[in-house]
Protein backbone atom coordinates (compact mmCIF):
# COMPACT_ATOMS: atom_id res chain seq x y z
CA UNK A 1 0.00 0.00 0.00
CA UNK A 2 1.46 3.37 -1.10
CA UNK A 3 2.54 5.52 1.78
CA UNK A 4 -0.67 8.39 1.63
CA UNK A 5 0.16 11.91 -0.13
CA UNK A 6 1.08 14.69 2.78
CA UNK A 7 0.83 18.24 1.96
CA UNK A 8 1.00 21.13 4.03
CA UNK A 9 -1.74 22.45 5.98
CA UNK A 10 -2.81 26.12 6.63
CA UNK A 11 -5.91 28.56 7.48
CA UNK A 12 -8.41 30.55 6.64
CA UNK A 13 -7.98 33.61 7.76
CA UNK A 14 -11.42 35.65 6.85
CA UNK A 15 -10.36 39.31 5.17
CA UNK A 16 -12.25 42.79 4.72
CA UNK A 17 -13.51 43.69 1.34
CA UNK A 18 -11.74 46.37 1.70
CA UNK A 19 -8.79 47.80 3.44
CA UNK A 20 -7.89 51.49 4.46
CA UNK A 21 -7.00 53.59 1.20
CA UNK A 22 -9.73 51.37 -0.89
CA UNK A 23 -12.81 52.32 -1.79
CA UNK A 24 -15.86 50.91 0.39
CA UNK A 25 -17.93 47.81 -1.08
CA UNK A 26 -20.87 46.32 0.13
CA UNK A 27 -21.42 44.54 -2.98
CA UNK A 28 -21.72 41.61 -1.12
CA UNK A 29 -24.68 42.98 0.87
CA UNK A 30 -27.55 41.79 -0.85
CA UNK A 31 -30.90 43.68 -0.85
CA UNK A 32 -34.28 42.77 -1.31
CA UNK A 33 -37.14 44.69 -2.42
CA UNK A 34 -39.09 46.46 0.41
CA UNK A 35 -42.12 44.82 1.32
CA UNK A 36 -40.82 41.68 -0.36
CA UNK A 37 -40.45 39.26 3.15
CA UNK A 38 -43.18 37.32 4.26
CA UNK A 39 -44.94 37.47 7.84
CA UNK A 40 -45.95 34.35 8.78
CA UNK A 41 -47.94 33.46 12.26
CA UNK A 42 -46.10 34.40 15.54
CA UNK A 43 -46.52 30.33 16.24
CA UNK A 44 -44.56 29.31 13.00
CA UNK A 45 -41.62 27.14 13.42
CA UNK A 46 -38.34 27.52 12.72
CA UNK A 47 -38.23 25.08 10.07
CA UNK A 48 -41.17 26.50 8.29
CA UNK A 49 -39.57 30.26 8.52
CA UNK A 50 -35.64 29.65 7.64
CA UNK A 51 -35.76 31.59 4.44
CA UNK A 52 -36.14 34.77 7.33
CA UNK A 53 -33.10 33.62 8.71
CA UNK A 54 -31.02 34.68 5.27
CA UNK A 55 -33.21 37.18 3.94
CA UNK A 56 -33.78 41.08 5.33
CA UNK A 57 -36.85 42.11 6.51
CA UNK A 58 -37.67 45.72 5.19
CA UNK A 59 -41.02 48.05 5.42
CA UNK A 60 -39.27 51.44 3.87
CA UNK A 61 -38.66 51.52 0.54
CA UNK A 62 -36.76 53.96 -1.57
CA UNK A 63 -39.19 56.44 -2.10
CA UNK A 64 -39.99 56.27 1.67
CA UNK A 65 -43.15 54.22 1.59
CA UNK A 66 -44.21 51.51 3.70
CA UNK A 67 -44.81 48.62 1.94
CA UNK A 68 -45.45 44.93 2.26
CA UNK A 69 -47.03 42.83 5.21
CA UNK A 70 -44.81 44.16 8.13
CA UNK A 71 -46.06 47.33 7.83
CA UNK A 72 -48.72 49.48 9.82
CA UNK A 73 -47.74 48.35 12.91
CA UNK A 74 -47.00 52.37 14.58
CA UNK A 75 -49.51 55.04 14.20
CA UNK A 76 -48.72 58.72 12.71
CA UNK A 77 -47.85 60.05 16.33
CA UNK A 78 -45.81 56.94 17.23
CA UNK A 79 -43.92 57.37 13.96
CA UNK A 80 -43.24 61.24 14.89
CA UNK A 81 -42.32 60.15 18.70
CA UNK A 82 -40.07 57.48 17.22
CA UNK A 83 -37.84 60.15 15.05
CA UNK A 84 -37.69 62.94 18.07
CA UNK A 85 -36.10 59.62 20.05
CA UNK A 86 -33.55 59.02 17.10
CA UNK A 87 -32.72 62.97 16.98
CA UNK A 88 -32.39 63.59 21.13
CA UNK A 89 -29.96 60.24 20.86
CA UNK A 90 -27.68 61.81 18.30
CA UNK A 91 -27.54 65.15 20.18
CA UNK A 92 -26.83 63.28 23.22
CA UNK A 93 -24.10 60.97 21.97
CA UNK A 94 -22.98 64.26 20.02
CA UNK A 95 -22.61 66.49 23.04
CA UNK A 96 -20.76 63.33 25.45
CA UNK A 97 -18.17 62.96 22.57
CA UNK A 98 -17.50 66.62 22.54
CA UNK A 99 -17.42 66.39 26.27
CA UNK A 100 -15.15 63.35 26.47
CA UNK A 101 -12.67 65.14 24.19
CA UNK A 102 -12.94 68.07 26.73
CA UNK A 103 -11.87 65.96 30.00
CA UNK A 104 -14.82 65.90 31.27
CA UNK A 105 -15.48 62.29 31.50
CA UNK A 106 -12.98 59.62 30.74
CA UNK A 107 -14.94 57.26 27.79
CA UNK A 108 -17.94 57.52 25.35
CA UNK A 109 -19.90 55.28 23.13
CA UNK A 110 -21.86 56.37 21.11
CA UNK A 111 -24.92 54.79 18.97
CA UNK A 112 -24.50 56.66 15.42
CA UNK A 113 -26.15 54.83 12.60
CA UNK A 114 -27.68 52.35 14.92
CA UNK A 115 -30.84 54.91 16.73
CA UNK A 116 -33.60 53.24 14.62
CA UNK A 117 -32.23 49.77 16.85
CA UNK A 118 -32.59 50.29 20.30
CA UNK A 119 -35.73 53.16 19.77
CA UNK A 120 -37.69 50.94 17.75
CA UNK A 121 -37.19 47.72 19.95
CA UNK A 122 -38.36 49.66 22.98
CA UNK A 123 -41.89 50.86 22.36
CA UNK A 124 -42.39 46.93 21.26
CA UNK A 125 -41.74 45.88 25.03
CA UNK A 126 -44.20 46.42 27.85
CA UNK A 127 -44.00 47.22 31.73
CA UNK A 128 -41.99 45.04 33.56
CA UNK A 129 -39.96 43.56 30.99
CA UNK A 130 -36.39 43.45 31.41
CA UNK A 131 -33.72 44.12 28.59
CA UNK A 132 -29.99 43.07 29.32
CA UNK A 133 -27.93 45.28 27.14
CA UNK A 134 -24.47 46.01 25.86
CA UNK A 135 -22.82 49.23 25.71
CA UNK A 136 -24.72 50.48 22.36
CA UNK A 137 -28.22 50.48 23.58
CA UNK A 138 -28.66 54.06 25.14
CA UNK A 139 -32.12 53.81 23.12
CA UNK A 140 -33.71 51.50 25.01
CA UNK A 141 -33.64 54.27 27.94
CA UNK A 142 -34.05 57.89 25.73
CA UNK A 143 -37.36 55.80 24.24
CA UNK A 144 -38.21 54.99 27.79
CA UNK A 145 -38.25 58.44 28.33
CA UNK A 146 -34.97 57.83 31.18
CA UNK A 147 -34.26 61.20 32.12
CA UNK A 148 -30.84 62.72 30.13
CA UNK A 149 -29.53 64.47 33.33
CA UNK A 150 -29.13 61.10 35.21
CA UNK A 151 -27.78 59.69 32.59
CA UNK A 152 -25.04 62.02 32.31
CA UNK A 153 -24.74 62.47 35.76
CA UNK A 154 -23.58 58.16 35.32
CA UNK A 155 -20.85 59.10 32.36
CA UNK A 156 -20.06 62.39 34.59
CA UNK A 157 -19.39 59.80 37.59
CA UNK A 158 -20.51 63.16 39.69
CA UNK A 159 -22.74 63.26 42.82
CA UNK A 160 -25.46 62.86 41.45
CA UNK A 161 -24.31 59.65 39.68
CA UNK A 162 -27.18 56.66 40.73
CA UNK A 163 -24.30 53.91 40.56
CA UNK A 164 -21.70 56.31 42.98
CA UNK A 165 -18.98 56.01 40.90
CA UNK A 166 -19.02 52.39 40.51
CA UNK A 167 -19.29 51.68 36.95
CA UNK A 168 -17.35 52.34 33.76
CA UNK A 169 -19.04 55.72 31.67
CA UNK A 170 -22.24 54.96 29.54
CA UNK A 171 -22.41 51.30 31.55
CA UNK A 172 -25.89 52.39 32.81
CA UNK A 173 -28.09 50.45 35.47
CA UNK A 174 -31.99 50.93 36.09
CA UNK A 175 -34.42 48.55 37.34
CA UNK A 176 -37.01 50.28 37.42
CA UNK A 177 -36.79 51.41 33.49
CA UNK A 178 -35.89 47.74 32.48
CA UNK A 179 -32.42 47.97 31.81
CA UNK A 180 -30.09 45.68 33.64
CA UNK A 181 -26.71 46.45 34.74
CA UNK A 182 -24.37 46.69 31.63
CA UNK A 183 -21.02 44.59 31.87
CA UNK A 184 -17.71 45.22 29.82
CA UNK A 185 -17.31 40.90 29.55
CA UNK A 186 -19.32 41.10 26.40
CA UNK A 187 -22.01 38.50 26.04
CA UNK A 188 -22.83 37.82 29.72
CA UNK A 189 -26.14 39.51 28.17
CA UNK A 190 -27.56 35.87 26.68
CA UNK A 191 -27.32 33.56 29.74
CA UNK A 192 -28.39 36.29 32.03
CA UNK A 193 -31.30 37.28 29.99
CA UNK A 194 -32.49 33.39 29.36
CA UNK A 195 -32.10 32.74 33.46
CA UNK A 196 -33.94 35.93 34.00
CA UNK A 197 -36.92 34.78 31.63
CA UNK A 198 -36.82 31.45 32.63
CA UNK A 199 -37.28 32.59 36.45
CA UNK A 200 -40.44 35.14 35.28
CA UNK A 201 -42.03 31.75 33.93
CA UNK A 202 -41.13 29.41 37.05
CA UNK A 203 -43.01 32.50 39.44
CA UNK A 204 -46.12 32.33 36.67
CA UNK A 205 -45.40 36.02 35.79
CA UNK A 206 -45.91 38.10 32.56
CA UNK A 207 -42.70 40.21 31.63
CA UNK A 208 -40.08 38.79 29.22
CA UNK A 209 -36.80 39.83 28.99
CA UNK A 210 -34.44 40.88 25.76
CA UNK A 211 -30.80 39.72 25.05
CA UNK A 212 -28.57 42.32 22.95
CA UNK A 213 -25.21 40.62 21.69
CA UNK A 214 -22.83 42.37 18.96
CA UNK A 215 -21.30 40.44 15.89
CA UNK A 216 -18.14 40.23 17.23
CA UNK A 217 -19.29 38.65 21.06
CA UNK A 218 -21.38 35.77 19.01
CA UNK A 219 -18.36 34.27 18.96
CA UNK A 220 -17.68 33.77 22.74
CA UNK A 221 -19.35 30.81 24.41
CA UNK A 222 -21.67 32.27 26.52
CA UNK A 223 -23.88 33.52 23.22
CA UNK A 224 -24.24 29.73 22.50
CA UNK A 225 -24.96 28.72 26.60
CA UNK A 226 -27.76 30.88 26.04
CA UNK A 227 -29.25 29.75 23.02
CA UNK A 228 -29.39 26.24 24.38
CA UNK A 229 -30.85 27.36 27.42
CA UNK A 230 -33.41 29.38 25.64
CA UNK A 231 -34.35 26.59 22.90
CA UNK A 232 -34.36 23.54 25.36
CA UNK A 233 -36.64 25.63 27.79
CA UNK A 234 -38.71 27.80 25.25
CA UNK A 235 -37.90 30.75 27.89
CA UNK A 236 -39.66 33.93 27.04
CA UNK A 237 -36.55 35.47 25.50
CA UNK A 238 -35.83 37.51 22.66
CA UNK A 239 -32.17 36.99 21.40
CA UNK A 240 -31.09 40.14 19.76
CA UNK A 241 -28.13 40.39 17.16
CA UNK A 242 -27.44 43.94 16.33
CA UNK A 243 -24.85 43.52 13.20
CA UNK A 244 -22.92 46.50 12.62
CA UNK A 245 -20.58 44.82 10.38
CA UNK A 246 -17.73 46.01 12.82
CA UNK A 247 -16.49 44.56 16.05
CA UNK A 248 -14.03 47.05 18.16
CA UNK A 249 -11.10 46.75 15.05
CA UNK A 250 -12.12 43.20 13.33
CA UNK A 251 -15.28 43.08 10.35
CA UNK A 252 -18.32 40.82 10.98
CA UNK A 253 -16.77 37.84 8.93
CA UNK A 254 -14.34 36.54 11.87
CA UNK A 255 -17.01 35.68 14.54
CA UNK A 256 -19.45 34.75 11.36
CA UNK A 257 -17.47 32.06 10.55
CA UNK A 258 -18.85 29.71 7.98
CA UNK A 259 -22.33 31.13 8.47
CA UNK A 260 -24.44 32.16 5.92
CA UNK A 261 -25.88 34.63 8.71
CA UNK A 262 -25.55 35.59 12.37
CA UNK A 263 -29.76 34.25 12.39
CA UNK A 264 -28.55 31.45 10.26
CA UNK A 265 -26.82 30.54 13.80
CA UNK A 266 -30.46 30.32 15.68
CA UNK A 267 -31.90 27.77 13.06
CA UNK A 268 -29.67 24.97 14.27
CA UNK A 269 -31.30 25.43 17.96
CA UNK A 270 -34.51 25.00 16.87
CA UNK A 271 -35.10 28.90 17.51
CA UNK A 272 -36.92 30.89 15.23
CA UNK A 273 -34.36 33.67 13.18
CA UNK A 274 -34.86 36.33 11.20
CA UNK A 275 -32.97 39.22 9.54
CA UNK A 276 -34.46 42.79 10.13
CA UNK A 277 -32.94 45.87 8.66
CA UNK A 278 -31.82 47.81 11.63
CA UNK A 279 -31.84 51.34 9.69
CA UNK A 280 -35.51 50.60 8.79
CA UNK A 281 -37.32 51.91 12.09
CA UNK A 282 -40.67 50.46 11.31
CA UNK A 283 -39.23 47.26 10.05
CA UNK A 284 -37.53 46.89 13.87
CA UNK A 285 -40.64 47.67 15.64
CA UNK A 286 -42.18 45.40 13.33
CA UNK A 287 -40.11 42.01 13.87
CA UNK A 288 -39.74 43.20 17.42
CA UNK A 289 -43.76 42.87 18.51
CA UNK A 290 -43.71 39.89 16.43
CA UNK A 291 -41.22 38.30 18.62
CA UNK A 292 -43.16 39.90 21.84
CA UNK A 293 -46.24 38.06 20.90
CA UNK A 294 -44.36 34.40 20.22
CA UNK A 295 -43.05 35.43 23.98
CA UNK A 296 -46.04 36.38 25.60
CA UNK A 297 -48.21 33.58 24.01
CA UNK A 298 -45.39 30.99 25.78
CA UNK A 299 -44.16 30.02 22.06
CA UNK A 300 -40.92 30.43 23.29
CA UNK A 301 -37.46 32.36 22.00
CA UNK A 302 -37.21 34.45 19.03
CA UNK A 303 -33.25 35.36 17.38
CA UNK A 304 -33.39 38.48 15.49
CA UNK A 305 -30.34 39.69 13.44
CA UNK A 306 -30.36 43.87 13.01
CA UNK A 307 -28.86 44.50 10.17
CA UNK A 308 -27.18 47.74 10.48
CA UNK A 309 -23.84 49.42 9.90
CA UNK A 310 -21.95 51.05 13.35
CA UNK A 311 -21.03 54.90 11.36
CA UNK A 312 -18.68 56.10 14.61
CA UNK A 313 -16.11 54.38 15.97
CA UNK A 314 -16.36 51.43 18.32
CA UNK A 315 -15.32 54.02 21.49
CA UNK A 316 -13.75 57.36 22.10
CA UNK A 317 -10.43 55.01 22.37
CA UNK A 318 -10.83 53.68 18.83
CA UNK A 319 -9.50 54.85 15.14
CA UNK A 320 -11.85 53.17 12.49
CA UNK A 321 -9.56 54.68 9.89
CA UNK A 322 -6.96 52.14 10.84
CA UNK A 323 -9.05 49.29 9.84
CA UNK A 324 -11.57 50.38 7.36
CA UNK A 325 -11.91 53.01 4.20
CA UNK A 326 -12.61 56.47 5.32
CA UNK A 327 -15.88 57.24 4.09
CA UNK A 328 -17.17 53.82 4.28
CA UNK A 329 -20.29 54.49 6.42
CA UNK A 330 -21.37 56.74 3.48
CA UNK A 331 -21.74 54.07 0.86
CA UNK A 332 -23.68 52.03 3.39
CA UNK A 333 -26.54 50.63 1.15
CA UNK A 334 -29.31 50.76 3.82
CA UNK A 335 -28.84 54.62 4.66
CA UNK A 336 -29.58 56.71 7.84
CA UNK A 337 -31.97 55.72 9.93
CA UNK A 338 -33.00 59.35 10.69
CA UNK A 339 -33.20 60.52 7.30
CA UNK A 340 -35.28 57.31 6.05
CA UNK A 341 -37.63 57.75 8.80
CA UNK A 342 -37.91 61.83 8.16
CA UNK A 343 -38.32 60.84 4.62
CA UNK A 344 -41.51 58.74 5.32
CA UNK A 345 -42.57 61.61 7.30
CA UNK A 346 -42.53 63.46 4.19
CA UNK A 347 -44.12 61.37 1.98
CA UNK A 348 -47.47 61.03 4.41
CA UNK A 349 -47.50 64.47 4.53
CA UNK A 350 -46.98 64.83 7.96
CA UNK A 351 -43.29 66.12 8.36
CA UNK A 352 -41.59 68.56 6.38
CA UNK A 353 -37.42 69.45 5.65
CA UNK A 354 -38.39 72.61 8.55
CA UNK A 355 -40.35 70.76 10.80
CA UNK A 356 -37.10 68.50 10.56
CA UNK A 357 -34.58 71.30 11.30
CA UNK A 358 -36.84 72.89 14.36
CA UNK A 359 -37.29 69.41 16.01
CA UNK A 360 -33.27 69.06 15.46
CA UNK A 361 -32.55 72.65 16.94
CA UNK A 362 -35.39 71.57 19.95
CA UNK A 363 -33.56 67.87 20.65
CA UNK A 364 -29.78 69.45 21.17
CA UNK A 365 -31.96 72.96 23.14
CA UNK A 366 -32.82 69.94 25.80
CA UNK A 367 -29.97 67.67 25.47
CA UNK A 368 -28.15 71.20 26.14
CA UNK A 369 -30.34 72.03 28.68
CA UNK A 370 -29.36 68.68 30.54
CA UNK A 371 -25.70 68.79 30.17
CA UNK A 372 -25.76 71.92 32.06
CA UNK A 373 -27.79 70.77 34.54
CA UNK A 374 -25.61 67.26 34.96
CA UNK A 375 -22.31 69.64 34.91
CA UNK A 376 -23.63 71.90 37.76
CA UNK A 377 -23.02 68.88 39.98
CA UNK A 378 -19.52 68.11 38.76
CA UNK A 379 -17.69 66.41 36.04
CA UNK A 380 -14.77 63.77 35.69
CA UNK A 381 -12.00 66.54 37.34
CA UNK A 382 -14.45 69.05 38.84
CA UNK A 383 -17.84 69.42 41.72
CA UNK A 384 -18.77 67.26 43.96
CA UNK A 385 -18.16 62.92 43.41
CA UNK A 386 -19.62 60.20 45.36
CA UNK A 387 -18.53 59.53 48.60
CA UNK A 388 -15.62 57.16 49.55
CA UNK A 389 -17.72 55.62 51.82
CA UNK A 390 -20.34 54.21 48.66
CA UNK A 391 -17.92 52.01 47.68
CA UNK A 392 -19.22 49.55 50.99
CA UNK A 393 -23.01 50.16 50.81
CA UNK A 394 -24.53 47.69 48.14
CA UNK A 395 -22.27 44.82 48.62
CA UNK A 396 -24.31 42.95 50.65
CA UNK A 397 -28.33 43.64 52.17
CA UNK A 398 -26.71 43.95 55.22
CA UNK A 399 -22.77 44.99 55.61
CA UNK A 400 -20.96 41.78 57.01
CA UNK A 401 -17.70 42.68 60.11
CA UNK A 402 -15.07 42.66 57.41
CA UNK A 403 -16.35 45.25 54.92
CA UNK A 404 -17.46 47.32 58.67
CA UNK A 405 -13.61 46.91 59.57
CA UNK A 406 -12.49 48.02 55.84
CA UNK A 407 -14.94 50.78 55.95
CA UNK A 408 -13.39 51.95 59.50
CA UNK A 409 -9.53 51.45 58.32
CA UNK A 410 -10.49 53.67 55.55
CA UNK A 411 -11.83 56.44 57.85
CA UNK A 412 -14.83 57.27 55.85
């Protein structure tokens, strides 16, 4: 027998398009037509739906009309609520950059290209229910009508900060407002969001909970702990993907892996996937109450892919023109959320190109309006900070001798 043929082996390693000094391409992006998905019953399963999984589910179409059987799910005023949320984001995340490059806080993140996300996905959820976010998901609160002050207050790290000091900038925390504590080990988010539904089933009550993941984290374990959880339970999750084609220097393809799809990654769960365009806010809202409803009616996890494009750069720490063409977030093929949904405006005849500049002008009035409030009680290197003595409370319901002994040593 002849001795078997050995060659030498080697890897795939997965490369951008296109590198700094190219010009962008998405021209492996594909599009469908508006209107073109189907909707099938909230109970459908996964089997039945998997062309959702590789497909993108859109409502908007070029001429800004809403088209096809995902639309009419938001009313005139909703639709008009949903773009002043989009604007008063952008003014916020513009004024914290500004203020981050000033000293007065020590990181930012901001949510550019990505408002429609987060904003839409909100006003889908109900009281109660509990969202367990990453860093990019400031949204979830401005749509939940969190008020800006404390928020800044949190990146200020001032006195007034509700976490004393505790937490990283923009790493918010609010029970009450359904947005759990933030961590920087990216994708914590999917087992803690499964446990947490699971647990509102075992005590027989009504919220749900939502999981937000980036491209990039899909590839760390605990995404795929959670979507076993989820599928062999049916928990009352929904498993959000928010693809922004960009992890913090590394393009969607590395944690994508051999998949089609980020959804396409749901269909071998059993889990029910589909592919929403993220700059489409009616197509979020959309998809989102669909997956609601499969929740609420006990039918059990949905995976939704947002299909979006992250404009800024990953942090205040990052340079995106080290790793991608400058001008890239311009030749993005599914546009600006904010303009698409201003453009729809239009063509109902309820918005117009001033109405668009005064509600701008109003947004960054208020946003500015807040920042001077937050600022008044101190900033990264200025006013009053929490107390020393914080850093004890909250550890435990009640303080145990050796954190009373630390506290003491410490004088405060």
């Amino acid at each position: 027998m002849s001795e078997l043929h050995r060659s030498s082996l080697s890897l795939h390693v997965p490369e951008p398009e296109v590198r700094p000094g190219g010009s962008p391409d998405f021209s492996n992006v594909v599009i469908p037509r508006a209107g073109e998905a189907p909707r099938p019953e909230p109970d459908a399963r996964a089997e039945d739906i998997r062309k959702l999984a590789f497909t993108i589910i859109r409502v908007l179409n070029r001429e800004g009309e809403a088209v096809g059987p995902w639309a009419g799910s938001l009313t005139d005023e909703q639709l008009k609520a949903g773009l002043r949320h989009m604007l008063l984001l952008r003014a916020f995340d513009s004024r914290m950059v500004i203020a981050q490059r000033q000293g007065k806080t020590s990181f930012y993140i901001q949510n550019l290209g990505e408002e429609a996300i987060a904003c839409a996905f909100r006003k889908a959820l109900g009281p109660g229910d509990m969202n367990f976010p990453t860093y990019r998901q400031a949204g979830l609160l401005i749509a939940g009508d969190y008020p800006l002050v404390t928020m800044m207050n949190q990146i200020y790290s001032n006195a007034g900060d509700p976490l004393k000091g505790r937490q990283l900038p923009i790493m918010y925390s609010t029970r009450e407002n359904g947005f759990f504590t933030i961590s920087g080990n990216l994708a914590t988010q999917y087992p803690q969001a499964v446990g947490w539904a699971m647990a509102s089933a075992i005590k027989k009550d009504d919220k749900i909970a939502a999981a937000w993941i980036g491209d990039g984290s899909t590839a760390e374990s605990d995404f795929h702990a959670g979507l076993v959880f989820a599928s062999t339970y049916k928990a009352p999750v929904i498993l959000n993907v928010v693809n922004n084609q960009w992890a913090i220097s590394t393009f969607q393809g590395v944690a994508r892996g051999g998949a089609g799809t980020f959804a396409a990654r749901g269909l071998g769960f059993g889990i029910p996937s589909l592919r929403v365009d993220g700059n489409d806010y009616l197509a979020v809202h959309a998809v989102a109450s669909w997956a609601v409803e499969r929740a609420r009616r006990n039918l059990g996890p949905t995976l939704i892919e947002h299909v979006t494009y992250r404009a800024g750069a990953h942090s205040t720490s990052d340079d995106p023109s080290a790793y991608r063409p400058k001008g890239e977030s311009d030749a993005w093929p599914l546009g600006d959320p904010v303009i698409r949904l201003k453009n729809h405006l239009i063509a109902k005849g309820l918005w117009s190109e001033e109405r668009h500049v005064q509600l701008a002008a109003e947004t960054m009035d208020e946003v500015m309006s807040a920042q001077k409030e937050a600022e008044s009680l101190g900033t990264l290197h200025s006013g009053d900070r929490p107390s020393s003595r914080d850093m004890f409370e909250g550890v435990y319901a009640e303080m145990p001798p050796h954190l009373r002994r630390q506290r003491q040593e410490a004088g405060v």
